[in-house]
C-alpha atoms as a PDB file:
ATOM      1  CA  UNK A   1      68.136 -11.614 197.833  1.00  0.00           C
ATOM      2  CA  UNK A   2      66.796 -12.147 194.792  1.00  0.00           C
ATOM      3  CA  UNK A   3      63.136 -13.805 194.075  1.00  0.00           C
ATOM      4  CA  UNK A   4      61.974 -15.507 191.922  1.00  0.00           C
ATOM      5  CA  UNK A   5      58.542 -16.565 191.472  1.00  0.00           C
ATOM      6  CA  UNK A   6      56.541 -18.853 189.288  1.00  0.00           C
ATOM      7  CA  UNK A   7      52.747 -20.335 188.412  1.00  0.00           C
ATOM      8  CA  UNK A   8      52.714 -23.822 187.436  1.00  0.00           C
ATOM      9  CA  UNK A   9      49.250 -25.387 186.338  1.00  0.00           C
ATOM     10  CA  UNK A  10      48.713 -28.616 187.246  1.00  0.00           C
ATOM     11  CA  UNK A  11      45.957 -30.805 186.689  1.00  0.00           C
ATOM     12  CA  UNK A  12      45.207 -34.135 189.110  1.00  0.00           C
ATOM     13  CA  UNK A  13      43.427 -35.680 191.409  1.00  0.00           C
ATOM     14  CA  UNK A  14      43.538 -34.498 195.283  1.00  0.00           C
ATOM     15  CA  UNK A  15      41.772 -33.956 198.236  1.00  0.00           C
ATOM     16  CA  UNK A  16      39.902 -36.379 200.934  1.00  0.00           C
ATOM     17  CA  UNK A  17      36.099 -35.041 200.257  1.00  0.00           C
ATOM     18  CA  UNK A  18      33.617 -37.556 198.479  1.00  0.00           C
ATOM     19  CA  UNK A  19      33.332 -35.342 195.233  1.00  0.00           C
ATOM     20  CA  UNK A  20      36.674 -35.124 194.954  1.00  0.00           C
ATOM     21  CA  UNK A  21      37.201 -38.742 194.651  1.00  0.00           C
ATOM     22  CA  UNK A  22      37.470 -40.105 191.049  1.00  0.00           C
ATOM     23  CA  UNK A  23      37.561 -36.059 189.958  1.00  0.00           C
ATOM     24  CA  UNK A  24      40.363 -34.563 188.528  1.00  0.00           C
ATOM     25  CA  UNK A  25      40.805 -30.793 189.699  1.00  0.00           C
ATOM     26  CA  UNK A  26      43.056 -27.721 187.905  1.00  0.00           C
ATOM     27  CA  UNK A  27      45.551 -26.508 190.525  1.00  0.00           C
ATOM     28  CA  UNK A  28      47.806 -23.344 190.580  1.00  0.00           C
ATOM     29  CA  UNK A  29      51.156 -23.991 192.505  1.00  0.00           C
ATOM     30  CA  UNK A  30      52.797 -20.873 193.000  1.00  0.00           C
ATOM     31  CA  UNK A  31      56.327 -20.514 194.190  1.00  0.00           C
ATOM     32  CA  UNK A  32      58.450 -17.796 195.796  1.00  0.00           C
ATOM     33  CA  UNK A  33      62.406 -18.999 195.744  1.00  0.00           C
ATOM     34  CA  UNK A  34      64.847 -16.890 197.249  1.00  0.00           C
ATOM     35  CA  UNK A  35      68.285 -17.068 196.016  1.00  0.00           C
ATOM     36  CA  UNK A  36      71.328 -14.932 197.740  1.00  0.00           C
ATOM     37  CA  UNK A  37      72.418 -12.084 195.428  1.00  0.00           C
ATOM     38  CA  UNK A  38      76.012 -13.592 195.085  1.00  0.00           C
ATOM     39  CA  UNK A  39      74.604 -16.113 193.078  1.00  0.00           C
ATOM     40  CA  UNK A  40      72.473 -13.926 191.250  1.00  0.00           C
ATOM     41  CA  UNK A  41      75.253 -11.775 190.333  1.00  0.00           C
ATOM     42  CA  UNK A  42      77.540 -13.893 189.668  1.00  0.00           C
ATOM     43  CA  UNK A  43      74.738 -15.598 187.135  1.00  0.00           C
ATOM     44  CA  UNK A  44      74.913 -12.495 185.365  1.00  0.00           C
ATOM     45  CA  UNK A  45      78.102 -11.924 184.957  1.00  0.00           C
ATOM     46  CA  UNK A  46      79.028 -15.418 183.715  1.00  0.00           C
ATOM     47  CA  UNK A  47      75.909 -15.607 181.435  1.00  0.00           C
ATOM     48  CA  UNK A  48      76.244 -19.660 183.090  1.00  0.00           C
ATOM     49  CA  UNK A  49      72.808 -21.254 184.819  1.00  0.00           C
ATOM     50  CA  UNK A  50      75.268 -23.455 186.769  1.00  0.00           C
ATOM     51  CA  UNK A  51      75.885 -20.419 188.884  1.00  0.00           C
ATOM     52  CA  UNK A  52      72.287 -19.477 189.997  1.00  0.00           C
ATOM     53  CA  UNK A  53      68.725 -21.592 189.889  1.00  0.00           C
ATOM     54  CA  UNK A  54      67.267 -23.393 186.994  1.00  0.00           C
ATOM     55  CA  UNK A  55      64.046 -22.127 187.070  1.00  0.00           C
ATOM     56  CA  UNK A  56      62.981 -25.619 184.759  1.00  0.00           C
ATOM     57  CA  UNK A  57      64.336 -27.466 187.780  1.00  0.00           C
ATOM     58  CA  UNK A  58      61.716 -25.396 190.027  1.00  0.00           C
ATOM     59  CA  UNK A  59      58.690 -26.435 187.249  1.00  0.00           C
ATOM     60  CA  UNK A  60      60.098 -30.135 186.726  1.00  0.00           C
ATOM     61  CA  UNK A  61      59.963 -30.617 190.854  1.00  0.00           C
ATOM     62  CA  UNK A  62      56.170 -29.607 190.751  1.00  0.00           C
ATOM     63  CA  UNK A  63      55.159 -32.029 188.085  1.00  0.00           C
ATOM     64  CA  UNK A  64      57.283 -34.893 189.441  1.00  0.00           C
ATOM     65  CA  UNK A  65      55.559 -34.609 192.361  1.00  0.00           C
ATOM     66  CA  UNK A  66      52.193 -34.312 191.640  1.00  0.00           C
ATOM     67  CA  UNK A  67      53.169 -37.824 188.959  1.00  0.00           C
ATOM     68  CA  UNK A  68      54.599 -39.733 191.815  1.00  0.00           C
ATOM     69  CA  UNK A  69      50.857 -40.282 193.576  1.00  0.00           C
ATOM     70  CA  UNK A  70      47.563 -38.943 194.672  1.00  0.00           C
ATOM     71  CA  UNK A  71      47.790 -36.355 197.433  1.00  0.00           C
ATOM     72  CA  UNK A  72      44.869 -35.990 200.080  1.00  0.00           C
ATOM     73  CA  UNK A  73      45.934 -33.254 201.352  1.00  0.00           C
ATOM     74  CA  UNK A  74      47.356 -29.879 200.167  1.00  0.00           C
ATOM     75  CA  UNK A  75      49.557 -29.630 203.332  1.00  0.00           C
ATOM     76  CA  UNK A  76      51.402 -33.115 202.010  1.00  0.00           C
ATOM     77  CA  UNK A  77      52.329 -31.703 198.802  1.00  0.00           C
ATOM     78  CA  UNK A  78      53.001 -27.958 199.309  1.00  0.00           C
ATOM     79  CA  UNK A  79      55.160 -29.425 202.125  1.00  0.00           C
ATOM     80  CA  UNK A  80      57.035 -32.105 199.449  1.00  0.00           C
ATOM     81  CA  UNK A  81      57.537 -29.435 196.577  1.00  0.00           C
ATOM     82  CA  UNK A  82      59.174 -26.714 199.441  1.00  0.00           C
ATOM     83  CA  UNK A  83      61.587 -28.876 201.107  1.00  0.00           C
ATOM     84  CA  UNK A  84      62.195 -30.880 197.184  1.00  0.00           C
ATOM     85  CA  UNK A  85      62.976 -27.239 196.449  1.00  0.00           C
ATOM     86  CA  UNK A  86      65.109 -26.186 199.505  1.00  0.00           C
ATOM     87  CA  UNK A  87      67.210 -28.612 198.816  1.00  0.00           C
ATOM     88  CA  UNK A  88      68.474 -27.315 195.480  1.00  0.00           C
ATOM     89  CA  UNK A  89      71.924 -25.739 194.960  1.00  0.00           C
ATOM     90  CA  UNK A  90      71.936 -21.531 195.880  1.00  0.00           C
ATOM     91  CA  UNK A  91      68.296 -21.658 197.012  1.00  0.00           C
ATOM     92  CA  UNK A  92      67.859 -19.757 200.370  1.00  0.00           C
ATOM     93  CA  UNK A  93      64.593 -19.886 201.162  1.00  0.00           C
ATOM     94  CA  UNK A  94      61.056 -21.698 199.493  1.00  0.00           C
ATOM     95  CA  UNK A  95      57.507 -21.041 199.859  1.00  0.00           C
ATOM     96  CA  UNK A  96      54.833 -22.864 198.236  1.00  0.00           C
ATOM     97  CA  UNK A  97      51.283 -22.245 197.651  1.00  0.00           C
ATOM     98  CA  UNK A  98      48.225 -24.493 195.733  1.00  0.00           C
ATOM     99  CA  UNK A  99      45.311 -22.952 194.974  1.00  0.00           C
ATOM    100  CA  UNK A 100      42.106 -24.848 194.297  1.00  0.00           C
ATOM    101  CA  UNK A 101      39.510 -23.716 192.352  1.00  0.00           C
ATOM    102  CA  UNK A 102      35.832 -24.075 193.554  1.00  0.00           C
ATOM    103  CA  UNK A 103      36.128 -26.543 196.254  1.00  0.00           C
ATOM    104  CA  UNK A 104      32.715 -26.165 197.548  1.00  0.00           C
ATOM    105  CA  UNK A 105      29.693 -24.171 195.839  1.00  0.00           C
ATOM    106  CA  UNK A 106      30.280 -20.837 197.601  1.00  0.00           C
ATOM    107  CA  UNK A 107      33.547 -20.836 197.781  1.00  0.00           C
ATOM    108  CA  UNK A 108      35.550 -19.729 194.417  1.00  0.00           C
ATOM    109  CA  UNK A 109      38.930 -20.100 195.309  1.00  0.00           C
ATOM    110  CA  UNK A 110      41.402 -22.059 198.561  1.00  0.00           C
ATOM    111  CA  UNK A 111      44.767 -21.304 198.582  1.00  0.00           C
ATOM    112  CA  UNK A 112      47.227 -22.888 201.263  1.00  0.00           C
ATOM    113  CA  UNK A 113      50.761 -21.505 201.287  1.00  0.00           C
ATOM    114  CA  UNK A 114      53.764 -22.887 203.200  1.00  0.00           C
END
């Protein structure tokens, strides 16, 4: 298999807590796609993106999703991007993580990954 795996920064508006209403919040997504080698190879030998992923694809889906509404939850959208994702051409497997930054005073970093 071959991975491939990307940070997209996103900024919006998410989450269900009071000081999160009205707040928009800097998000990581981070994705791990795995395509089968076959289409990796044969990517490299035809020099053509047609026969492996477009990684653009993989950034576009993140940033149409987070455009399309507000999310409450991180388990709604990490859940939307991996199966949006999935469902591409060659892709064999998708996880999907979101990381928020400073969600509460103690706590510097949440990340959820599905």
């Amino acid at each position: 298999m071959a991975t491939i795996e990307m940070e997209v920064a996103v900024q919006t508006e998410i989450g269900i807590a009071p000081s999160e209403q009205g707040r928009v919040q800097a998000l990581t997504v981070t994705l791990a796609v795995e395509v089968a080698n076959r289409h990796s190879d044969a990517a490299a030998r035809s020099g053509q993106i047609s026969d492996t992923l477009d990684y653009g694809r993989m950034r576009q889906i993140v940033h149409e999703v987070f455009a399309e509404r507000r999310w409450n939850l991180l388990e709604e959208v990490t859940t939307t991007i991996r199966d949006r994702i999935r469902a591409l051409n060659h892709v064999e497997s998708a996880r999907v993580g979101i990381t928020k930054y400073h969600p509460w005073a103690d706590v510097a970093r949440l990340t959820l990954t599905r």
